[in-house]
Structures are given as C-alpha cells and as structure tokens.
Protein backbone atom coordinates (compact mmCIF):
# COMPACT_ATOMS: atom_id res chain seq x y z
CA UNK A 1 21.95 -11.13 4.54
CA UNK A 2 18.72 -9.38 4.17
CA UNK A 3 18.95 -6.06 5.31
CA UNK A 4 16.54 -3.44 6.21
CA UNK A 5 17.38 0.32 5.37
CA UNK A 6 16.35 2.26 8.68
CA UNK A 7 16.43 5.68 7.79
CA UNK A 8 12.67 6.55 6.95
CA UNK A 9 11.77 7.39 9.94
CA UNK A 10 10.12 9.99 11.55
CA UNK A 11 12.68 10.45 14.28
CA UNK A 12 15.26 11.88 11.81
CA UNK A 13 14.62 15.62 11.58
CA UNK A 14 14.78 15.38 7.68
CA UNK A 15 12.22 12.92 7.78
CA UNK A 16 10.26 14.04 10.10
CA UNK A 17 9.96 17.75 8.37
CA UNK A 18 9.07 15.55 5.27
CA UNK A 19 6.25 14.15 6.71
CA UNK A 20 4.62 16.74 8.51
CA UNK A 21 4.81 18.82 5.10
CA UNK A 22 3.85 15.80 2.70
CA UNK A 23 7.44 16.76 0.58
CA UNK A 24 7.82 13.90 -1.18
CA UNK A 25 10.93 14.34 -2.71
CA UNK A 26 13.09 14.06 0.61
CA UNK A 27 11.19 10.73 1.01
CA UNK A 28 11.66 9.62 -2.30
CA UNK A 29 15.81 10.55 -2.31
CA UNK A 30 16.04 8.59 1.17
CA UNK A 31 14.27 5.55 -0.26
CA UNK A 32 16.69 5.80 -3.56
CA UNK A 33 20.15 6.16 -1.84
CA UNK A 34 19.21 3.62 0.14
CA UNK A 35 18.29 0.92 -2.12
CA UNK A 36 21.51 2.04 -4.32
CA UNK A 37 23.59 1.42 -1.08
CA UNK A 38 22.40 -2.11 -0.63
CA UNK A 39 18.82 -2.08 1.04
CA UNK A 40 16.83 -5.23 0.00
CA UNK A 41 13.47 -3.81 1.76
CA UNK A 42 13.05 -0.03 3.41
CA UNK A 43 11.57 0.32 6.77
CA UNK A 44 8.86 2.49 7.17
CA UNK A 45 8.20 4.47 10.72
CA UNK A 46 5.71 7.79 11.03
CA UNK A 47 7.96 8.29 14.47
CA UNK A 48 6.91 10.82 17.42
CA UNK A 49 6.47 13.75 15.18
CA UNK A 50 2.96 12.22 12.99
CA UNK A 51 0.26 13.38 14.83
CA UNK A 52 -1.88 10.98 12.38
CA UNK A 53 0.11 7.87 12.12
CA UNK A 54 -2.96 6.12 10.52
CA UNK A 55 -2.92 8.37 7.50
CA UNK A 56 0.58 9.28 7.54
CA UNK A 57 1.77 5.77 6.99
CA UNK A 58 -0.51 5.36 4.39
CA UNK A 59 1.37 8.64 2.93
CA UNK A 60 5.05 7.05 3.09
CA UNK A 61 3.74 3.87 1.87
CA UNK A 62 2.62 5.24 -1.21
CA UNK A 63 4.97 8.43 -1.75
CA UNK A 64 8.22 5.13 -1.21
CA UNK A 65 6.30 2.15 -3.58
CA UNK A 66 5.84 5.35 -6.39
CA UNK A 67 9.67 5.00 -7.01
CA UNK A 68 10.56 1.21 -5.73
CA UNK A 69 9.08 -1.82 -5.68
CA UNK A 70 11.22 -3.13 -2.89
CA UNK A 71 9.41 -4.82 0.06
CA UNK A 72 8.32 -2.33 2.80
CA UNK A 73 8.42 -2.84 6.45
CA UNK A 74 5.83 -1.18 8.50
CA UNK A 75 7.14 -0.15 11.75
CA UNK A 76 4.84 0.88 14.33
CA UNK A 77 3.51 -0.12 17.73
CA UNK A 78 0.52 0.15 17.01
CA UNK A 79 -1.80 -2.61 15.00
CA UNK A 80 -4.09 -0.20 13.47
CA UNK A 81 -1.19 1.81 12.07
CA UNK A 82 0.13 -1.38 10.54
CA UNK A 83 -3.25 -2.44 9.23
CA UNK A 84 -3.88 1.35 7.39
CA UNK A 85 -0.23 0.72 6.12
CA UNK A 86 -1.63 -2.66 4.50
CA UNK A 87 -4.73 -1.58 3.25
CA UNK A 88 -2.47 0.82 0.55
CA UNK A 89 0.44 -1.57 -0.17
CA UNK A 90 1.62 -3.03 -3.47
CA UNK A 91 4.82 -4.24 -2.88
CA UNK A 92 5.95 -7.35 -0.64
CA UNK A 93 5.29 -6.38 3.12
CA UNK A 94 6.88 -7.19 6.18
CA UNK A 95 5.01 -6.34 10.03
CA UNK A 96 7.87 -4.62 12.39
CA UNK A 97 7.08 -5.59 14.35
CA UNK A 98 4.73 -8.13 16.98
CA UNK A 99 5.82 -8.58 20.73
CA UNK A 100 5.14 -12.50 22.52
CA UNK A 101 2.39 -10.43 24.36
CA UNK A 102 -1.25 -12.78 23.53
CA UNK A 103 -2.94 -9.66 22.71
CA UNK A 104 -0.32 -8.05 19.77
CA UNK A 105 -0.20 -11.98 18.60
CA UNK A 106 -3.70 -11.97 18.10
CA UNK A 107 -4.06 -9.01 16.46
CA UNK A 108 -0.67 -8.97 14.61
CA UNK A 109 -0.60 -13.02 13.31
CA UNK A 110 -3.78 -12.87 11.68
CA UNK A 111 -2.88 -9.33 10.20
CA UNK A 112 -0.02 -11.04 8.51
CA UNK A 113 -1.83 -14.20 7.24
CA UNK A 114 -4.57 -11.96 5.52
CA UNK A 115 -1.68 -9.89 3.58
CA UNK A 116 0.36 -12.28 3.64
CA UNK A 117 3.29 -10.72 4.98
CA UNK A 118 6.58 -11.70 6.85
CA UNK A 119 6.54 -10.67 10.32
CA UNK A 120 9.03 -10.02 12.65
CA UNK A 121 8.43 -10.93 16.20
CA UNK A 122 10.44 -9.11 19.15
CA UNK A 123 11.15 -11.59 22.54
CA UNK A 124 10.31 -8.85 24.71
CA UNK A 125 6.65 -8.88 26.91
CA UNK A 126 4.60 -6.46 29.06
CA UNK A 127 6.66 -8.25 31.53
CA UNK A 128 9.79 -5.88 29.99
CA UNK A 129 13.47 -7.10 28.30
CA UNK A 130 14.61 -10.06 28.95
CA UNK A 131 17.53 -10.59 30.67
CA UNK A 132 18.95 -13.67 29.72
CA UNK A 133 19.61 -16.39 27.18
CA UNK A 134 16.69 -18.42 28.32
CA UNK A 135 13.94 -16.01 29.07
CA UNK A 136 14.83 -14.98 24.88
CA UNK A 137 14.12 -18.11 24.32
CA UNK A 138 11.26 -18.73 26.12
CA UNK A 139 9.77 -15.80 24.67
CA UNK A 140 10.97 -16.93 21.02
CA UNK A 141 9.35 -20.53 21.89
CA UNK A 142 5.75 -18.70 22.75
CA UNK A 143 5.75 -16.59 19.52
CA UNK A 144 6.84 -19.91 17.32
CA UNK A 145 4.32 -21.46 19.17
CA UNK A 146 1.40 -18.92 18.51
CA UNK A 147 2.07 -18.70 15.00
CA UNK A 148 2.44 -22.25 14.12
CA UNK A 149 -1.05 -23.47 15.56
CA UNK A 150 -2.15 -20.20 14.16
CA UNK A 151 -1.39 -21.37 10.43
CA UNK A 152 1.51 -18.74 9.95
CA UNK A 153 4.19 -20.04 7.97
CA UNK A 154 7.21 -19.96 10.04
CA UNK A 155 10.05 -19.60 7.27
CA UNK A 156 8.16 -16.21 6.73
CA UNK A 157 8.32 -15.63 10.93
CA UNK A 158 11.64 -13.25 12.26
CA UNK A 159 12.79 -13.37 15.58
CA UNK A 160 14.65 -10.74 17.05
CA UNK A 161 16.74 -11.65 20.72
CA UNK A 162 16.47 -7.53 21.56
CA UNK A 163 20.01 -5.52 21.30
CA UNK A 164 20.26 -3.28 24.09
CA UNK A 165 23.09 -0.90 24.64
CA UNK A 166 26.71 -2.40 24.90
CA UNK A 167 27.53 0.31 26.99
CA UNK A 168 24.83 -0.70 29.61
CA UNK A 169 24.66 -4.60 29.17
CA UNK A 170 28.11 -5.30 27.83
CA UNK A 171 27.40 -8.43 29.75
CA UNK A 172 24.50 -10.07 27.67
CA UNK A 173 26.50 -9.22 23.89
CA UNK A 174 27.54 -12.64 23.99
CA UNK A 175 23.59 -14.34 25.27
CA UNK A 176 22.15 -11.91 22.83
CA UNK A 177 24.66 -13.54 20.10
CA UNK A 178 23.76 -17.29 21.21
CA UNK A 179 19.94 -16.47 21.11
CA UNK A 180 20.13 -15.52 17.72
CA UNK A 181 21.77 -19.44 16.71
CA UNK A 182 19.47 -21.17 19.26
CA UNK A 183 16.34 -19.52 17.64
CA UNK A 184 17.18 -21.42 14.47
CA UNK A 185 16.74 -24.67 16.33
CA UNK A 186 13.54 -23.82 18.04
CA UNK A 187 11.26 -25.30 15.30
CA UNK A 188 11.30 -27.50 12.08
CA UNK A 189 11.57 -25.59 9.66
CA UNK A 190 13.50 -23.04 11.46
CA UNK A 191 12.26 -19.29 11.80
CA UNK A 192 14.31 -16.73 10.47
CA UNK A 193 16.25 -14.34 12.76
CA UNK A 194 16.55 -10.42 12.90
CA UNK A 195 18.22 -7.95 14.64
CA UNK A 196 17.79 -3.96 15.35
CA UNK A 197 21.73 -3.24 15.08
CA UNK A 198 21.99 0.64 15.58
CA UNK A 199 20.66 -0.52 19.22
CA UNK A 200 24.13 -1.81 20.46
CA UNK A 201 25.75 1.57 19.95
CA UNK A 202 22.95 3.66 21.48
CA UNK A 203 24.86 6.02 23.57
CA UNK A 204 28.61 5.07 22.58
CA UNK A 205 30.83 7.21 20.86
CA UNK A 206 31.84 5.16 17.93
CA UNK A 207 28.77 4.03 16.79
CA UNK A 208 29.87 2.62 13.11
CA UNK A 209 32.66 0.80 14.70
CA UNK A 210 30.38 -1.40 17.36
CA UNK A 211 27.92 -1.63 14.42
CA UNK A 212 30.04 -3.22 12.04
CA UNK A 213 31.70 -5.62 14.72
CA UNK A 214 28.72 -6.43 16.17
CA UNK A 215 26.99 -7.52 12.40
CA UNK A 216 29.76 -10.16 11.56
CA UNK A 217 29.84 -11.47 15.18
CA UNK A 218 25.92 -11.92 14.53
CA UNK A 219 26.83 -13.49 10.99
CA UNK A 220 28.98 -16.36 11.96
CA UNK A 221 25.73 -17.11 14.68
CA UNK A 222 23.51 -17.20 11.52
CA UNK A 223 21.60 -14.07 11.21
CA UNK A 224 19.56 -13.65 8.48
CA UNK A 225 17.88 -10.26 8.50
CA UNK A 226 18.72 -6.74 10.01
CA UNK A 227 17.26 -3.16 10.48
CA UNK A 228 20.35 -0.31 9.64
CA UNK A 229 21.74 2.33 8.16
CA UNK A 230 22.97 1.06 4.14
CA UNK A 231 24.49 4.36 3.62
CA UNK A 232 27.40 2.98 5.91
CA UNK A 233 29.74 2.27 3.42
CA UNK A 234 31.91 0.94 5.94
CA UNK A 235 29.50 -1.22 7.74
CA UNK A 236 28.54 -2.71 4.19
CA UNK A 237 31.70 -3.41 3.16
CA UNK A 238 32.06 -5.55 6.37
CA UNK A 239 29.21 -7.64 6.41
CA UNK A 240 29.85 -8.23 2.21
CA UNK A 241 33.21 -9.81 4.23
CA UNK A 242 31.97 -11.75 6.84
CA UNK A 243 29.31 -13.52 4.10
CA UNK A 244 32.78 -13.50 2.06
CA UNK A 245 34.28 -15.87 5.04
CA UNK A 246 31.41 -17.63 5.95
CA UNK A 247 31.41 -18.77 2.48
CA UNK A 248 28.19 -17.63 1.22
CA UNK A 249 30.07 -15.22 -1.87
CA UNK A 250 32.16 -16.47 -4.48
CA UNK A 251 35.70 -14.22 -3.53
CA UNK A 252 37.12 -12.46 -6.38
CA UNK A 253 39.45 -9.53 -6.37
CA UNK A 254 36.76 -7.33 -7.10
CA UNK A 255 34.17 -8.85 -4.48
CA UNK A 256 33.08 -5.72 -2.91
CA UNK A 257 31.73 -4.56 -6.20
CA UNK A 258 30.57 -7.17 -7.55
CA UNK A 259 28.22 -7.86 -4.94
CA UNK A 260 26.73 -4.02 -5.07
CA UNK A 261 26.31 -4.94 -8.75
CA UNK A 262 23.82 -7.88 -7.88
C-alpha cells in the first residue's frame, strides 16, 4: 500500500511553532522519521496557524524536498495554495485534495495535468457528506467523469469514500468499506482509491486500535493509498500483515523487517 505520512501539518503544535518561526530542523526531523518508518510520500498542510498559506507552503515544500526526494502531497483547500506549492516543487507531486464540486474540478484537474501530478479526489460536494453507498458513488462517477473527458489520466486519479467518525456513523463503516471496492469498477482502467484513516477514530479513546483494524478491513476491499501516522509501529506492522495475507509479500520469518528494509 502506498501510504501517506500525515504528520506535517500545521495543526500539530510542533509543527505549527515550526512554521510560524521558519525552524527548519523540526520540519526536516518530522519528514526523516517518517520516511524511516515507512512513508512512501509526506503530506504537506500549512494548517490554521499560517497566516500566509501561499508562501508558507512554498516554505515546507522546499525546507521537506532539501532532505528527501519522496513525492509530496499538497494539502490545502484552497487552489491557489496548491498552485504556489507547484510552482517550487521538484519531487513527484500529488493534489490533496479536489472535491466533485464543478468549480474545484475546474480549477484542480487542469492544475494537475500542467504538473502532472496524481490527484486525489474526495466524494463529498457543497451539497455536504454523503450518506450512503450510492451517493459515494455517484459522486466518485462525476469526478471519473470530469477527469476522463478532461484528458486526466485516471490510473494517476484517487478516490477517497470520506471516513467519518466510527463513534458517530458506526453505521456507514461497512458502505464506506464497499465504496472503496466499487470505486475500482467505476471505470476502465480503474482509478486508484484513498483513504484519510486517523478520521475513523476522531473522538474515540483508542485511536491506534480502530486505526489499525480499520486499514486491513480497507485492504482486503482493495485500497491502494492512505493518509496516517508511519510512526505507528503498531499500525505498520498490521497493514505489512494484511498485504502478508492478501498475498501481495513473500512471508518469511523475518517479514516484518524485511519489508522496512525495501
């Protein structure tokens, strides 16, 4: 699985303090641990504390691709944040994220195709979070949809159902997990899908526990990519398991290891 280290972000305190004094060595140490804990691309958010997003994330972008050359997400709600983010990169990029609203698609699709980028698309509207199986995948079909007559390759499109809370929709866990294998279905080739995970403990008390359950339900229903926290040794070790029984690693008494090695 691809995953996404979540943890430069503005709403942390350490990261926040970090941006808003430019100390680049707390960004730097975050975007190291994580990449030595498993992170295949870092995630990049300025978060409520950047008074200047637009310069900020230029900032991050170059204080993280100084010390990696992993891919970096931008993350940010805003298109013109993403775009300043683009106009410094040097390392694979990734858009965090578009919404199946015409006017982010417009902005957002054509974004990607100039920097050629992935992009990750969120089935959620102005209309608000859906609430069902099929409204995901209505949404899913209209970004698809928008990006294929747009000339957007799909295999580099990511679709993510929406995790909310289990401990306010406990019942949509199992929709949410369906939407994520009906996605893959939607198109020919298939789109990839995506997930947010540290959103279905929001709240609880035993966050790591619903986090690692929850990422090798989402495995077996052919999840590709997802946005959390790699220094989680714990929920490492259990998706390097789940891709152990689904077959996708070679087991060996020494698995666990030898897959940090590659």
């Amino acid at each position: 699985m691809f995953i996404i280290g979540e943890l430069i972000n503005g709403m942390y305190k350490d990261i926040g303090e970090a941006i808003k004094k430019k100390d680049k060595s707390i960004i730097e140490k975050c975007a190291l641990a994580q990449i030595k804990s498993g992170a295949d691309a870092l995630d990049l958010n300025c978060g409520p504390v950047s008074k200047e997003p637009i310069y900020d994330i230029q900032w991050l972008v170059e204080t993280v691709q100084a010390v990696t050359d992993k891919p970096l997400a931008l993350d940010s709600s805003k298109p013109k944040v993403i775009e300043s983010g683009l106009k410094v990169i040097k390392n694979k990029a990734i858009i965090n994220s578009t919404t199946a609203d015409l006017e982010k698609l417009e902005i957002l699709v054509p974004l990607a195709k100039q920097y050629q980028t992935k992009l990750i698309g969120l089935t959620i509207s102005s209309k608000g979070i859906p609430q069902t199986k099929e409204q995901r995948l209505e949404l899913a079909a209209t970004i698809v949809a928008y990006c294929s007559e747009g000339g957007f390759a799909i295999e580099d499109l990511y679709l993510d159902p929406i995790i909310l809370p289990v401990n306010v929709a406990q019942a949509q866990m199992r929709d949410i997990l369906e939407s994520i294998h009906e996605f893959k279905i939607i198109s020919d080739p298939s789109p990839k899908t995506f997930v947010g995970l540290s959103n279905v403990s929001q709240g609880t008390k035993v966050r790591s526990l619903i986090n690692r359950t929850f990422i090798t339900m989402a495995a077996a229903f052919r999840l590709d990519a997802a946005i959390l926290d790699p220094l989680d040794r714990d929920l490492i070790d259990a998706l390097i398991t789940a891709e152990l029984i689904l077959n996708k690693q070679i087991y060996c008494d020494s698995y666990l290891e030898a897959y940090r090695r590659k």
